[in-house]
N, C-alpha and C. Protein backbone atom coordinates (compact mmCIF):
# COMPACT_ATOMS: atom_id res chain seq x y z
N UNK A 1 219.44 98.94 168.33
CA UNK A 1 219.61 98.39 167.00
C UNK A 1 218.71 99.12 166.01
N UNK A 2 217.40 99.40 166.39
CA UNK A 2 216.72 100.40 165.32
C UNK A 2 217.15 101.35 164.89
N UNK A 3 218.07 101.88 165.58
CA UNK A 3 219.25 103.65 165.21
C UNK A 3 219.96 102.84 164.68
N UNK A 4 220.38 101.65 164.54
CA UNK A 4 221.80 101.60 163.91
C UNK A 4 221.65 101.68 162.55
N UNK A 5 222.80 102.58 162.19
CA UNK A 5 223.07 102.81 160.28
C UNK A 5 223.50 101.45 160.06
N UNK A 6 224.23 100.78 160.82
CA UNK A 6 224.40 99.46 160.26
C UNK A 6 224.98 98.30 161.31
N UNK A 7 225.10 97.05 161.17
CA UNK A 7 224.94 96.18 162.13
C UNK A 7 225.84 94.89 161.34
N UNK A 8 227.06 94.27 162.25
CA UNK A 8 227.70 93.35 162.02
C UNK A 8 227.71 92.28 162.63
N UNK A 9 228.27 91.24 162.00
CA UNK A 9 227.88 89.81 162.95
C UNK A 9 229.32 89.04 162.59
N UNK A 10 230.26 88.61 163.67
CA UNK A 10 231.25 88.00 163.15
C UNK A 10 230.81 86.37 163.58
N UNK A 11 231.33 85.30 163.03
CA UNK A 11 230.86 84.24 162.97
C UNK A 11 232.33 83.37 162.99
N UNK A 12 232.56 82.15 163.12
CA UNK A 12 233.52 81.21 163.76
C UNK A 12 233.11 79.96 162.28
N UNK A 13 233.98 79.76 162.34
CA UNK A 13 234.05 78.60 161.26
C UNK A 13 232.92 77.28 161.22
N UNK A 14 232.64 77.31 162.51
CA UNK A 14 231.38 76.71 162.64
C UNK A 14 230.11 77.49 162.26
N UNK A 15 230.09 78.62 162.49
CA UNK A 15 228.84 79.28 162.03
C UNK A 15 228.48 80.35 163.24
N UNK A 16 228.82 79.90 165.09
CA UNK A 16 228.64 80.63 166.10
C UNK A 16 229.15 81.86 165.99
N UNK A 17 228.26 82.69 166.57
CA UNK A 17 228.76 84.37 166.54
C UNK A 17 229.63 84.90 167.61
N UNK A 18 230.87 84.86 167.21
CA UNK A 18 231.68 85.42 168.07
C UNK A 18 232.13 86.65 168.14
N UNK A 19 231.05 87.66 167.68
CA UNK A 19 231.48 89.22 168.11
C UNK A 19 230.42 90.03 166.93
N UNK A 20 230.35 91.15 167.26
CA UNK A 20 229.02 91.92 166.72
C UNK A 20 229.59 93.37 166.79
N UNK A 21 229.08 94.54 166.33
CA UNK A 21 229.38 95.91 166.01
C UNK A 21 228.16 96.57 165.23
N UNK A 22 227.87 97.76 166.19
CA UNK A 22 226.81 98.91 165.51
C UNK A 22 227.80 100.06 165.08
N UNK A 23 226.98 100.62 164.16
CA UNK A 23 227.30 102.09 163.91
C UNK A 23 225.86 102.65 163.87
N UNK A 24 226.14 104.19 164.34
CA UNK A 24 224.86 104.87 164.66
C UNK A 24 225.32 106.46 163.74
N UNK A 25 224.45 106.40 162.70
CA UNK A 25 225.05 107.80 162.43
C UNK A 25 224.02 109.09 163.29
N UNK A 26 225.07 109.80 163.86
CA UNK A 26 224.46 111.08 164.48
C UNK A 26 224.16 112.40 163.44
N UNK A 27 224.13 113.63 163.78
CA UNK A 27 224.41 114.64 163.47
C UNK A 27 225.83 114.92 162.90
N UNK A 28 226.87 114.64 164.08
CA UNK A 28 227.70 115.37 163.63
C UNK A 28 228.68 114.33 163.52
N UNK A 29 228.85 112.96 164.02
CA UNK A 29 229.80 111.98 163.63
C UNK A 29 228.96 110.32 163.34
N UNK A 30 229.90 109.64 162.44
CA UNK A 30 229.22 108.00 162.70
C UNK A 30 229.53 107.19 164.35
N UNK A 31 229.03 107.07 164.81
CA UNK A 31 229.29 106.81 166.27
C UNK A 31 229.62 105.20 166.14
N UNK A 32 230.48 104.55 166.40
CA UNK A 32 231.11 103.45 166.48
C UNK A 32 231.06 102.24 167.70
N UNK A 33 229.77 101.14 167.75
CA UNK A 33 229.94 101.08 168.99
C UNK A 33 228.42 100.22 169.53
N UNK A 34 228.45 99.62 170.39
CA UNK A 34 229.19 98.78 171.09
C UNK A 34 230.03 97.26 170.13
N UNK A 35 231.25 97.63 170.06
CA UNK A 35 231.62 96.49 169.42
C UNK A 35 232.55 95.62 170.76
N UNK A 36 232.08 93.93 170.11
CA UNK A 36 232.08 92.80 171.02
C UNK A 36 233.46 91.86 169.78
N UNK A 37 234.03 91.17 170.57
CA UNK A 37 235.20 90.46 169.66
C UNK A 37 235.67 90.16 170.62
N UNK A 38 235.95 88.41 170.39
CA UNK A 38 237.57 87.64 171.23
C UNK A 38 238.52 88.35 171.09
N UNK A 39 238.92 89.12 170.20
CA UNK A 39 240.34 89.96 170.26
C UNK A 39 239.99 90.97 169.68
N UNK A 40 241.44 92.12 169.73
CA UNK A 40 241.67 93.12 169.14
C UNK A 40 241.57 92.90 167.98
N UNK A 41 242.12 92.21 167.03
CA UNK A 41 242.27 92.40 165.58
C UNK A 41 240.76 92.05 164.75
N UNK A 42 239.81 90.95 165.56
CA UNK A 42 238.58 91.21 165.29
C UNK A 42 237.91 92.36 165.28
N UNK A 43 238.15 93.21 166.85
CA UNK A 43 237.52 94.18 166.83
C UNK A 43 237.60 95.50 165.95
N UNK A 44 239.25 95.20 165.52
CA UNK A 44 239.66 96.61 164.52
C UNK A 44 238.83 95.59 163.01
N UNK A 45 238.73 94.67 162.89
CA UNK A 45 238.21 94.31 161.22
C UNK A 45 236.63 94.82 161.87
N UNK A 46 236.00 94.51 162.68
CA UNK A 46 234.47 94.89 162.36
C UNK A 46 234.74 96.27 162.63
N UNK A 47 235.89 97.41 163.27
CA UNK A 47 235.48 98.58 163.13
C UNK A 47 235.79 98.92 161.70
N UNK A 48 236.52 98.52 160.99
CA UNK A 48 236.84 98.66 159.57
C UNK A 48 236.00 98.27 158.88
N UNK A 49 235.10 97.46 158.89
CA UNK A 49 234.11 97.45 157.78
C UNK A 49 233.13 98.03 158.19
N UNK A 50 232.35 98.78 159.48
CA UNK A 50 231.85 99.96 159.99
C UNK A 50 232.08 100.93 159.23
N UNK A 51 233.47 101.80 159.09
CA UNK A 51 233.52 103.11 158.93
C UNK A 51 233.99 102.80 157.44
N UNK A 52 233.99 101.72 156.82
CA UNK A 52 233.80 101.51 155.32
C UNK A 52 233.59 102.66 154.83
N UNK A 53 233.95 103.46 153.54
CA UNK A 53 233.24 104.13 152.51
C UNK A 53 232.51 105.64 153.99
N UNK A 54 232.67 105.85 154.70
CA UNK A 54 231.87 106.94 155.19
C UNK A 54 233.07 107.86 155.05
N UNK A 55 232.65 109.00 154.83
CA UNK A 55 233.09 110.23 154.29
C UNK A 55 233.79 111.33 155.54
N UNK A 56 232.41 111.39 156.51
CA UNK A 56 232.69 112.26 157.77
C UNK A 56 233.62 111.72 158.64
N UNK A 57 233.33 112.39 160.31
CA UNK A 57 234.01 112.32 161.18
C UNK A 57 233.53 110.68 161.60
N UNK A 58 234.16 110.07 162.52
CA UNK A 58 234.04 108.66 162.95
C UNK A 58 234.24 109.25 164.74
N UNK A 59 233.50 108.59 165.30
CA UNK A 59 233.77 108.75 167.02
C UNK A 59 233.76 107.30 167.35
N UNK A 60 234.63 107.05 168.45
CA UNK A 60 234.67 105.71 168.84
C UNK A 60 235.03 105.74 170.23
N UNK A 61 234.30 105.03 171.72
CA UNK A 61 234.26 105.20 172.65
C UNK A 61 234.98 104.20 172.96
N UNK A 62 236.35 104.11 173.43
CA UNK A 62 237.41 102.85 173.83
C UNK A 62 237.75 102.84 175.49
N UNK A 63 237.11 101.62 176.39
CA UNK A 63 237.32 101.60 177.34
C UNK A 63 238.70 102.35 177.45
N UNK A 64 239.21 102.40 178.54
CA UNK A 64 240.77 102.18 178.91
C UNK A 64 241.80 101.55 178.75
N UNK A 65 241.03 100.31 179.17
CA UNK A 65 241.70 99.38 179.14
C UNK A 65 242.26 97.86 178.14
N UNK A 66 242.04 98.90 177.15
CA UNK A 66 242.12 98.19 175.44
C UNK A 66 243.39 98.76 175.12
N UNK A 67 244.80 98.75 175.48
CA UNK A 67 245.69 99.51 174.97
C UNK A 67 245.95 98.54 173.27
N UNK A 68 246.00 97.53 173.23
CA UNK A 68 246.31 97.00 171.88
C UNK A 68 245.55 97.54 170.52
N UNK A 69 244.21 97.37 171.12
CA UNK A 69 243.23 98.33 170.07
C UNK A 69 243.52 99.98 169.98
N UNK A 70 243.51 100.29 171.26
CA UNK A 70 243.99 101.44 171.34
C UNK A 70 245.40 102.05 169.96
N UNK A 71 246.36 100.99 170.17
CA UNK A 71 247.51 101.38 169.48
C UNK A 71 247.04 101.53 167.94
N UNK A 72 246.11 100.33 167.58
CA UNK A 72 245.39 100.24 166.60
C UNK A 72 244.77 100.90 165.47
N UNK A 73 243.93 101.69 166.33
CA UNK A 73 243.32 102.94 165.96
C UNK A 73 244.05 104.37 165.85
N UNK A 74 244.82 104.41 166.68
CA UNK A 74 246.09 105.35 166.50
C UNK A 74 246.77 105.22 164.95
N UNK A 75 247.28 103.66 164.85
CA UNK A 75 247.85 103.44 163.34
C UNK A 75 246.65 104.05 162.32
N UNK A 76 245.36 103.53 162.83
CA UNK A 76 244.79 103.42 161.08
C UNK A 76 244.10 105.61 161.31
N UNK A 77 244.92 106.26 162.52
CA UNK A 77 244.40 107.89 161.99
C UNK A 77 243.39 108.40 162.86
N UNK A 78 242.76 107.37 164.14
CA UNK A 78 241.94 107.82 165.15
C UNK A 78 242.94 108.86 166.29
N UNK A 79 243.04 109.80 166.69
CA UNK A 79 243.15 110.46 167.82
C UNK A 79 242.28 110.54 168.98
N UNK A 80 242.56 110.13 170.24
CA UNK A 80 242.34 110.02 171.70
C UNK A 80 242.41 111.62 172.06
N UNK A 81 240.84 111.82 172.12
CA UNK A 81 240.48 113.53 172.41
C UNK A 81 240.63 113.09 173.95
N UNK A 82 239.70 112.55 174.98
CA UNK A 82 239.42 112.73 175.67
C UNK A 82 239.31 111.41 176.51
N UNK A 83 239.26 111.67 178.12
CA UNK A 83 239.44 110.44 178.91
C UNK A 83 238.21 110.92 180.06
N UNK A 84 237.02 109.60 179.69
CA UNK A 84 235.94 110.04 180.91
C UNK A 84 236.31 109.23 181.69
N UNK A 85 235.77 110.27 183.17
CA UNK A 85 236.05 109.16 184.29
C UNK A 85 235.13 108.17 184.53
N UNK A 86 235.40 107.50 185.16
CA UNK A 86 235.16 106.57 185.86
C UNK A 86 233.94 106.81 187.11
N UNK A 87 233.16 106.68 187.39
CA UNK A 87 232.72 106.76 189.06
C UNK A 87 231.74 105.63 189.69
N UNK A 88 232.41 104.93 190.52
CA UNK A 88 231.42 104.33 191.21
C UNK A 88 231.01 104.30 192.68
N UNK A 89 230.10 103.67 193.14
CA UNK A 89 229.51 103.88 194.21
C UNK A 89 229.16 102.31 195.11
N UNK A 90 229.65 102.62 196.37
CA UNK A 90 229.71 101.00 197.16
C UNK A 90 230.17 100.23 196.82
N UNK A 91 231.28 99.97 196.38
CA UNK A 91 232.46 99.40 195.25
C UNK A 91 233.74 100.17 196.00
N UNK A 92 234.73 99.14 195.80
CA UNK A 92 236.26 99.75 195.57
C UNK A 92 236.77 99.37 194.49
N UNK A 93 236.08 97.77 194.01
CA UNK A 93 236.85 97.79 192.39
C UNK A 93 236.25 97.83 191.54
N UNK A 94 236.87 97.93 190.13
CA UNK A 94 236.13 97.39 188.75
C UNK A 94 235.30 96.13 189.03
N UNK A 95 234.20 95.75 188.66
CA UNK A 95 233.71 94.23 188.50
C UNK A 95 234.81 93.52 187.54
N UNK A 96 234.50 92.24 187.52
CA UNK A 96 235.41 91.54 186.53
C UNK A 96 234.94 92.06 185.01
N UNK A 97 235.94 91.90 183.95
CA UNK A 97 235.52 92.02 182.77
C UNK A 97 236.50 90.95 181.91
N UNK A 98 235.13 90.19 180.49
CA UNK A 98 236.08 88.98 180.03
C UNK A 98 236.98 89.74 178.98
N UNK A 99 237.17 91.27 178.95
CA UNK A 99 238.18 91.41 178.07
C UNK A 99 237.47 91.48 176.33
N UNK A 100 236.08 91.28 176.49
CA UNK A 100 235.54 91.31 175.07
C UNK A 100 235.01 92.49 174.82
N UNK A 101 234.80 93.56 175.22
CA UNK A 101 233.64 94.77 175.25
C UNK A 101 235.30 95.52 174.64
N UNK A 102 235.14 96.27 173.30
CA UNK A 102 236.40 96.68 172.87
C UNK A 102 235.82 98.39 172.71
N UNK A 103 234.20 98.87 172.51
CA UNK A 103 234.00 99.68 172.48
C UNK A 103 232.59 99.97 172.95
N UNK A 104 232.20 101.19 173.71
CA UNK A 104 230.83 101.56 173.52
C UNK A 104 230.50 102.36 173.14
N UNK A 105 228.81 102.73 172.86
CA UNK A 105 228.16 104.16 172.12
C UNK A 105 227.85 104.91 173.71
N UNK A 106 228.86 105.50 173.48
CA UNK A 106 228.49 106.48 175.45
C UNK A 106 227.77 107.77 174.90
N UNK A 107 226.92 108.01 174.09
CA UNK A 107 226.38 109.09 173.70
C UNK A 107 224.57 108.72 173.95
N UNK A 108 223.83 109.40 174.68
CA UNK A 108 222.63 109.64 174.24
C UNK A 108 221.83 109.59 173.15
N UNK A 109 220.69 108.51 172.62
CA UNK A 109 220.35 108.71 171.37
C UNK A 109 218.75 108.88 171.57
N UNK A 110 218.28 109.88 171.32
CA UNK A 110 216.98 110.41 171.77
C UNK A 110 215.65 109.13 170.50
């Protein structure tokens, strides 16, 4: 959170925080990420008020297994460069996941 250029908080009609989003500006892109949301369409509004007003390149690290967001970001002009693998060890499966983790910052920040 100290790197982050900026920091979101989504909130529920009661006031509870139901989802959050950093942006980290790097060198060469705004890095997008880890954003948290009950759904896709949360997660595309906090990436949208993220890359608000920024000028440069935008990077955004999308599990796999987000195809709805996925389609998402496709509409609003993101292109899918690249697919990292996967690797684990003493495991055959994925652990469970609740489906909320819509993005991470998979980049190194010194």
């Amino acid at each position: 959170m100290d790197q982050s250029k900026q920091c979101l908080v989504v909130r529920d009609q009661k006031g509870k925080i139901i989802g959050f989003g950093l942006s980290i500006l790097g060198p060469i892109n705004l890095i997008l990420g880890p954003i948290v949301a009950p759904d896709s369409q949360t997660a595309a509004l906090i990436i949208n008020m993220l890359a608000l007003n920024h000028q440069g390149k935008l990077r955004i690290d999308v599990p796999s297994s987000n195809n709805e967001l996925m389609l998402l970001l496709d509409k609003n002009g993101f292109e899918k460069v690249s697919e990292p693998p996967i690797m684990m060890k003493n495991s055959v499966n994925m652990p469970f996941r609740n489906k909320e983790l819509f993005a991470i910052a998979a980049q190194v920040f010194a």
